[in-house]
Protein backbone atom coordinates (compact mmCIF):
# COMPACT_ATOMS: atom_id res chain seq x y z
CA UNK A 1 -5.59 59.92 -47.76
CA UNK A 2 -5.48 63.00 -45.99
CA UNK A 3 -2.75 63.86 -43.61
CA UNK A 4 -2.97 66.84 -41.49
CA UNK A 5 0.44 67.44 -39.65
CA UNK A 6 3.41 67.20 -42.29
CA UNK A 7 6.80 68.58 -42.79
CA UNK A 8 8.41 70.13 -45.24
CA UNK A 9 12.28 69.77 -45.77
CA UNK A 10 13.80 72.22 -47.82
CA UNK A 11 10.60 74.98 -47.33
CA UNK A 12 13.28 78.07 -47.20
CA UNK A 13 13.71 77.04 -50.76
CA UNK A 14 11.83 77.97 -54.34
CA UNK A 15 9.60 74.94 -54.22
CA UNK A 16 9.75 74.73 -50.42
CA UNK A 17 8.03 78.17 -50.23
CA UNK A 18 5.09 77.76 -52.78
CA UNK A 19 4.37 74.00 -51.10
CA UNK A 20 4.21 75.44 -47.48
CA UNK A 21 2.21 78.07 -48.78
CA UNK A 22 0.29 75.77 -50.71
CA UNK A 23 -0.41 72.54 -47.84
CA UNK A 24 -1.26 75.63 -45.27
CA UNK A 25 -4.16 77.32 -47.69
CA UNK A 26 -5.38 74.04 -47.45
CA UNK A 27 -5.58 74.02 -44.04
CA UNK A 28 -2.57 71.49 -43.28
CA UNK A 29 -0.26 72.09 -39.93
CA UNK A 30 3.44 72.40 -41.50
CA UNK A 31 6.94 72.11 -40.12
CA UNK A 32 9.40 73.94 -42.27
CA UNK A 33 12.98 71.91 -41.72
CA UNK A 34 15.82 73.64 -43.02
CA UNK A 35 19.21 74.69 -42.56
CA UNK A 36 18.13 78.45 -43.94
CA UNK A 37 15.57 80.47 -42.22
CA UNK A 38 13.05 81.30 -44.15
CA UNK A 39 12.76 84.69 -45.80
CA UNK A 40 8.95 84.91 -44.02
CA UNK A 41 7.95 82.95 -41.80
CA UNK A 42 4.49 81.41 -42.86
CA UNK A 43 5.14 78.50 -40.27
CA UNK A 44 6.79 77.17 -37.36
CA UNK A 45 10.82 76.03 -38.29
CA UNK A 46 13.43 74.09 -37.26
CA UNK A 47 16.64 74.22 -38.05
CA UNK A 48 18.02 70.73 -39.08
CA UNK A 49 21.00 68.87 -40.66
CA UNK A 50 19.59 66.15 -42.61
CA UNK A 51 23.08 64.28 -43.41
CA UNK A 52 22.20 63.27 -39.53
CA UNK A 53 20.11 60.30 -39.07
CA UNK A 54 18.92 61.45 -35.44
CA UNK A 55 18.47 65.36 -36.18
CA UNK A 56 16.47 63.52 -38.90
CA UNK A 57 14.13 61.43 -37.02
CA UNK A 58 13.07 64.00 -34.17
CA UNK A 59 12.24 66.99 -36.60
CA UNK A 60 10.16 64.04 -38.22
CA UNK A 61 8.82 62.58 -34.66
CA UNK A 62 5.07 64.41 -34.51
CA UNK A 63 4.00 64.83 -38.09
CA UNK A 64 1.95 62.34 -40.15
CA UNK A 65 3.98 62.92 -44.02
CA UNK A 66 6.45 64.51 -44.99
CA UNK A 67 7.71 66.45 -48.52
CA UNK A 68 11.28 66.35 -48.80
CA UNK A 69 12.96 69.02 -51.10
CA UNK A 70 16.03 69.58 -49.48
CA UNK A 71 19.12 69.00 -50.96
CA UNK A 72 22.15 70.39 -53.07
CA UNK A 73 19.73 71.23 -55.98
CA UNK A 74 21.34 71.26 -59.26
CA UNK A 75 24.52 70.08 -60.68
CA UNK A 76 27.56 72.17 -60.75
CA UNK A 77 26.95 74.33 -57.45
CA UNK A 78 29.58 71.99 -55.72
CA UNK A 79 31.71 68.86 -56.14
CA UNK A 80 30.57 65.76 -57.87
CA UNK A 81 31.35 64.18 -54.64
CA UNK A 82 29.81 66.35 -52.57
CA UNK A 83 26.42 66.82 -54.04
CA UNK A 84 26.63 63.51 -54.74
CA UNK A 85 27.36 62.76 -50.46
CA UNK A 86 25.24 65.45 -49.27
CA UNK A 87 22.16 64.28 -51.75
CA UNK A 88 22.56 60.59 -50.55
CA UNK A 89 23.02 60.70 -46.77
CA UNK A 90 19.42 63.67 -46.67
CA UNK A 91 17.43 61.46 -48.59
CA UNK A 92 18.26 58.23 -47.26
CA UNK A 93 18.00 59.45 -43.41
CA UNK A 94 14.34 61.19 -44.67
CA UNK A 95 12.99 57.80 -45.97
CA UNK A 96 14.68 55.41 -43.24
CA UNK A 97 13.42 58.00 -40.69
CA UNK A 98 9.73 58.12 -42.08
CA UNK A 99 10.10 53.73 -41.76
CA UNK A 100 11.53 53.91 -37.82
CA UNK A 101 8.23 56.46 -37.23
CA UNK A 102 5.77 54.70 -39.41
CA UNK A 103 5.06 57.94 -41.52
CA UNK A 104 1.75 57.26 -44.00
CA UNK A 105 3.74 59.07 -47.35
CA UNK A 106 6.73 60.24 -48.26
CA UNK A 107 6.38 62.64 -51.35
CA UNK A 108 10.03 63.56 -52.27
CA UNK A 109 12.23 65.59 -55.17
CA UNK A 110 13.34 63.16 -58.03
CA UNK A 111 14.48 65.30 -61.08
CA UNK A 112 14.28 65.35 -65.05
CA UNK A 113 18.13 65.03 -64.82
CA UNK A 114 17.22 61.30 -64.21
CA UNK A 115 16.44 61.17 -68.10
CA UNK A 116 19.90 62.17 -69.41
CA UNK A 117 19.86 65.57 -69.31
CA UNK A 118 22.06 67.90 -70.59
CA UNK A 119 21.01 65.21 -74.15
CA UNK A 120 24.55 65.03 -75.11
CA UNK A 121 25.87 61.92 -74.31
CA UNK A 122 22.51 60.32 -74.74
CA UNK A 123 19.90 61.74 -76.99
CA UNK A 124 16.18 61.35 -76.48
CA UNK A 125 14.90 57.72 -77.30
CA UNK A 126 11.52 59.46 -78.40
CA UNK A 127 9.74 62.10 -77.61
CA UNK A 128 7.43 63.08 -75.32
CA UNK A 129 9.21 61.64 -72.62
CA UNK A 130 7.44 59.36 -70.35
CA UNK A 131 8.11 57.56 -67.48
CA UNK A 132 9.35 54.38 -69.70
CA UNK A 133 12.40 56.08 -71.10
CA UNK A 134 15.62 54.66 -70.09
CA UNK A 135 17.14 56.21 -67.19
CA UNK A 136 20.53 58.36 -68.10
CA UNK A 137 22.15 59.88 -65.08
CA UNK A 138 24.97 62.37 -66.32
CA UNK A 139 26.01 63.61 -62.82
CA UNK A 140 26.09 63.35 -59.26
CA UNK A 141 23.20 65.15 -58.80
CA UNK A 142 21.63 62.91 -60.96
CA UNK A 143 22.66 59.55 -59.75
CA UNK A 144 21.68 60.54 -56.51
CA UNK A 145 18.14 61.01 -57.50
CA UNK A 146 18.16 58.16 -59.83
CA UNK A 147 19.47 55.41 -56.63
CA UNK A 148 16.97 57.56 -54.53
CA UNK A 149 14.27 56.29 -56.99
CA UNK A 150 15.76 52.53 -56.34
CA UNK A 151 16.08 53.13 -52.51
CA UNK A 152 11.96 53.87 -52.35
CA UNK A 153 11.01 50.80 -53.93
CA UNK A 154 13.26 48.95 -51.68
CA UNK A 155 11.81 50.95 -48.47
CA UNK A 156 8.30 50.81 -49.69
CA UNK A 157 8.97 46.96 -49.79
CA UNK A 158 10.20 46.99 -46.03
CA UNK A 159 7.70 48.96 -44.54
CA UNK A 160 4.54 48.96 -47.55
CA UNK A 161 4.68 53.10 -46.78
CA UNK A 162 3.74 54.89 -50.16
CA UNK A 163 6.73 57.01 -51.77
CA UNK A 164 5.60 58.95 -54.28
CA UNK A 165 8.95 60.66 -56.35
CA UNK A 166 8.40 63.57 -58.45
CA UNK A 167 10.90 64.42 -61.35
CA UNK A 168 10.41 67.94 -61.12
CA UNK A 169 11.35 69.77 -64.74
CA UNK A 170 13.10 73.30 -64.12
CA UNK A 171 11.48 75.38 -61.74
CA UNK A 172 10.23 78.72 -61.89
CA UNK A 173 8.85 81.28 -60.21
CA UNK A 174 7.10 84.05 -62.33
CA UNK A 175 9.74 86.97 -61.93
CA UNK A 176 11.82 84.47 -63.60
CA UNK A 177 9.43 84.47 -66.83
CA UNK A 178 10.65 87.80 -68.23
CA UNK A 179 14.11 85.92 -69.05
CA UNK A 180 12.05 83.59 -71.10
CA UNK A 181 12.39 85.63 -74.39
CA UNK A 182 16.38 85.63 -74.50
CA UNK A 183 15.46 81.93 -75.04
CA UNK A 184 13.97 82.38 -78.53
CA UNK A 185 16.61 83.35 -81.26
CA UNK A 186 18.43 80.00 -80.61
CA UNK A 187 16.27 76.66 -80.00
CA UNK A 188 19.75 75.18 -78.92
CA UNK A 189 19.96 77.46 -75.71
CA UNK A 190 17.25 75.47 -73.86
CA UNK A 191 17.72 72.31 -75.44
CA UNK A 192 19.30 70.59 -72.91
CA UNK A 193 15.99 69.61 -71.07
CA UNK A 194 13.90 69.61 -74.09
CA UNK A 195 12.95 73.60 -73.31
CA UNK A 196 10.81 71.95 -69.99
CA UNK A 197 9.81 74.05 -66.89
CA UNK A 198 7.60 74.08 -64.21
CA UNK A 199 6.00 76.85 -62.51
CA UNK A 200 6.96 76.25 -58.38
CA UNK A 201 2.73 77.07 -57.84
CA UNK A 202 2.04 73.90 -59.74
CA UNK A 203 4.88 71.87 -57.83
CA UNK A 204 3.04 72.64 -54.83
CA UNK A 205 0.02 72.18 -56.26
CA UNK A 206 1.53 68.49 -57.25
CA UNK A 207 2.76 67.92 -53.88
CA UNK A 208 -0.31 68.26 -52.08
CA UNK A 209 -2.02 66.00 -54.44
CA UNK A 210 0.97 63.48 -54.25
CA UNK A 211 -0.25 63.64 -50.00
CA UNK A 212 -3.49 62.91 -50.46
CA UNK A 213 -4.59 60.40 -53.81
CA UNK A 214 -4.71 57.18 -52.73
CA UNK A 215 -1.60 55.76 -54.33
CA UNK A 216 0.14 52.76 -53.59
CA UNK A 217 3.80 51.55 -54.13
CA UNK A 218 6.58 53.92 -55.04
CA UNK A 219 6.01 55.76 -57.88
CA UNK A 220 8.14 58.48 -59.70
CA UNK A 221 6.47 60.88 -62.20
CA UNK A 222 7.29 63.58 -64.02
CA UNK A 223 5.97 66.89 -63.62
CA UNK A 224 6.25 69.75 -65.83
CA UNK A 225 4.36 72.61 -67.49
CA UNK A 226 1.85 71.35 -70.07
CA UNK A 227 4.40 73.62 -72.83
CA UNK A 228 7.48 74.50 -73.70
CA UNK A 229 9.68 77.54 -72.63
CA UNK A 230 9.67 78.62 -76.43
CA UNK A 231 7.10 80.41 -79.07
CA UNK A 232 7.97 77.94 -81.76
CA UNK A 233 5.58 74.41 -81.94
CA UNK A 234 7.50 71.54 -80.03
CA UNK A 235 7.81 69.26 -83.17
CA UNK A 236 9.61 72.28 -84.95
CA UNK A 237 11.75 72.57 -82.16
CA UNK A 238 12.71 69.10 -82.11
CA UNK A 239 13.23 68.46 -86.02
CA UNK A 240 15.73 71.38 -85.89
CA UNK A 241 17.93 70.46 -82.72
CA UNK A 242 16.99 66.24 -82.41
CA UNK A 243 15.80 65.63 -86.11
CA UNK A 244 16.63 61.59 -85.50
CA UNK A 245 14.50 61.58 -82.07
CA UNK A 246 10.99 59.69 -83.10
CA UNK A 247 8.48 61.99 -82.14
CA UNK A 248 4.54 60.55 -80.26
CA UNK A 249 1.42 61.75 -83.02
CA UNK A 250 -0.44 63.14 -80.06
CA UNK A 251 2.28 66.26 -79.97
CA UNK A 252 0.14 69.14 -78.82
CA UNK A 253 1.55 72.51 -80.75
CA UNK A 254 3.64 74.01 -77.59
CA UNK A 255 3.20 70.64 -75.43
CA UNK A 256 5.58 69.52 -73.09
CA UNK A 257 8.44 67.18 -74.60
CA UNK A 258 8.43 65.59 -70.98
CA UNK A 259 4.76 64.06 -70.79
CA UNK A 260 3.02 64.92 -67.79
CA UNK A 261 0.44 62.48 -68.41
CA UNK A 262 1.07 59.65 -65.40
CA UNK A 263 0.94 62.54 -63.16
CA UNK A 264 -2.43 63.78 -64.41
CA UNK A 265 -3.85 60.10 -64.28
CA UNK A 266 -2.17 59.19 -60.85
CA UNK A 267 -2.30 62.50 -59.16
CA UNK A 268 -4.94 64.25 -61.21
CA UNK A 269 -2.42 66.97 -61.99
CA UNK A 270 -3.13 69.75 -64.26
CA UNK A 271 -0.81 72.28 -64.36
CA UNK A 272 -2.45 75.79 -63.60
CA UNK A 273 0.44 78.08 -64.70
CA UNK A 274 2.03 78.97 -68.03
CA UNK A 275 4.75 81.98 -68.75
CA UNK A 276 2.14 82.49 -71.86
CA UNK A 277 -0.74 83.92 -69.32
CA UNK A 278 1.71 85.69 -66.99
CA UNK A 279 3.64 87.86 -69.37
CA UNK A 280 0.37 89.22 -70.60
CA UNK A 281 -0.14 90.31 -67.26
């Protein structure tokens, strides 16, 4: 599928930038919806609450998809209750507005805090992580994304419009790769989402794959860097700081302890970006 006119909640943001960059390169008409103005304007915007269900559906009215990133987006930045309100009310008024306009796909923000992150309560059950591994919401921020996941089968059902969720490891942008280092002395720093990233060029790269494979159902993938934040091989890493956590033979050296594989065979993802390449730069 290949959808021409799309909008992109949340595209003041990290990830929103890169993907409205990204879907315009490839020659896609975008809507940034937002409550921030942009830094640069790359495309027309409109200012919109998305805890309203009407502001919702008319910034939606005239475009085919849409990629929704907006939302409180991490833990701790507010109340559990509010992130938790805020998170709900966006998402849900996104995919019930997509069903009243009969949108072809929904690509949307799930998270890696759907798998238990920080790993405190609930360690890993193995490692890799794939999309089989129990569900563990520590937070708000977390449940929200995790009932999000629930609410786009049940829409999908209703109105047979593809949702494709995307549990997006920690993003980054590559200013942010010089910090990387600080991260080395102590595996335990980082541990707390299995030393995962993603580089916001390969979320948008992910995004505009997730609007246009032919995909069915609603899906939610993870979607990380193919390695770790660290210079120290992945099983090392995980003896030392999870030495009970059963560990998959097919480990690459510095792979990924969330596997990325279901998005490279449902998307064909492949990330393009690593902090190894750009710090040589």
């Amino acid at each position: 599928m290949k959808t021409k006119k799309v909008v992109v909640t949340g595209g003041s943001g990290k990830a929103g930038r890169a993907i409205v960059r990204e879907l315009l390169d490839y020659g896609y008409a975008v809507l940034n919806v937002d409550l921030l103005a942009p830094a640069e304007r790359l495309c027309p915007f409109l200012t919109v609450d998305l805890t309203r269900l009407g502001e919702t559906v008319e910034a939606l009215r005239d475009c085919e998809a849409v990629v929704h990133m907006a939302a409180i987006p991490a833990p701790d930045r507010y109340t559990e209750e509010v992130t938790f309100r805020a998170n709900m009310a966006s998402t849900f008024n996104v995919f019930e507005a997509a069903g009243i306009l009969g949108l072809k796909r929904v690509v949307w923000a799930s998270s890696e805090t759907t798998l238990g992150l920080p790993f405190e309560r609930e360690q890993p059950a193995y490692a890799p992580i794939d999309e089989s591994h129990p569900l563990y919401p520590e937070s708000s921020y977390a449940l929200a994304k995790v009932l999000g996941e629930e609410m786009a089968r049940q829409l999908n059902r209703r109105t047979g419009i593809p949702f494709v969720g995307l549990r997006f490891s920690n993003i980054m942008e590559p200013h942010d790769y010089a910090s990387f280092p600080s991260f080395w002395k102590d595996a335990r720093l980082r541990k707390w989402n299995l030393w995962g990233y993603v580089d916001a060029r390969d979320v948008a790269q992910c995004c505009r794959l997730a609007l246009e494979r032919d995909v069915a159902g609603a899906q939610a993938l993870i979607v990380a860097a193919a390695d770790t934040v660290m210079d120290r091989p992945s099983a090392e890493l995980m003896r030392e700081v999870f030495p009970k956590v059963p560990l998959k033979p097919d480990l690459a050296e510095f792979g990924t302890l969330l596997s990325i594989e279901a998005a490279r065979e449902t998307l064909g993802y492949s990330p393009k970006h690593s902090w190894r390449s750009e710090l040589k730069r």
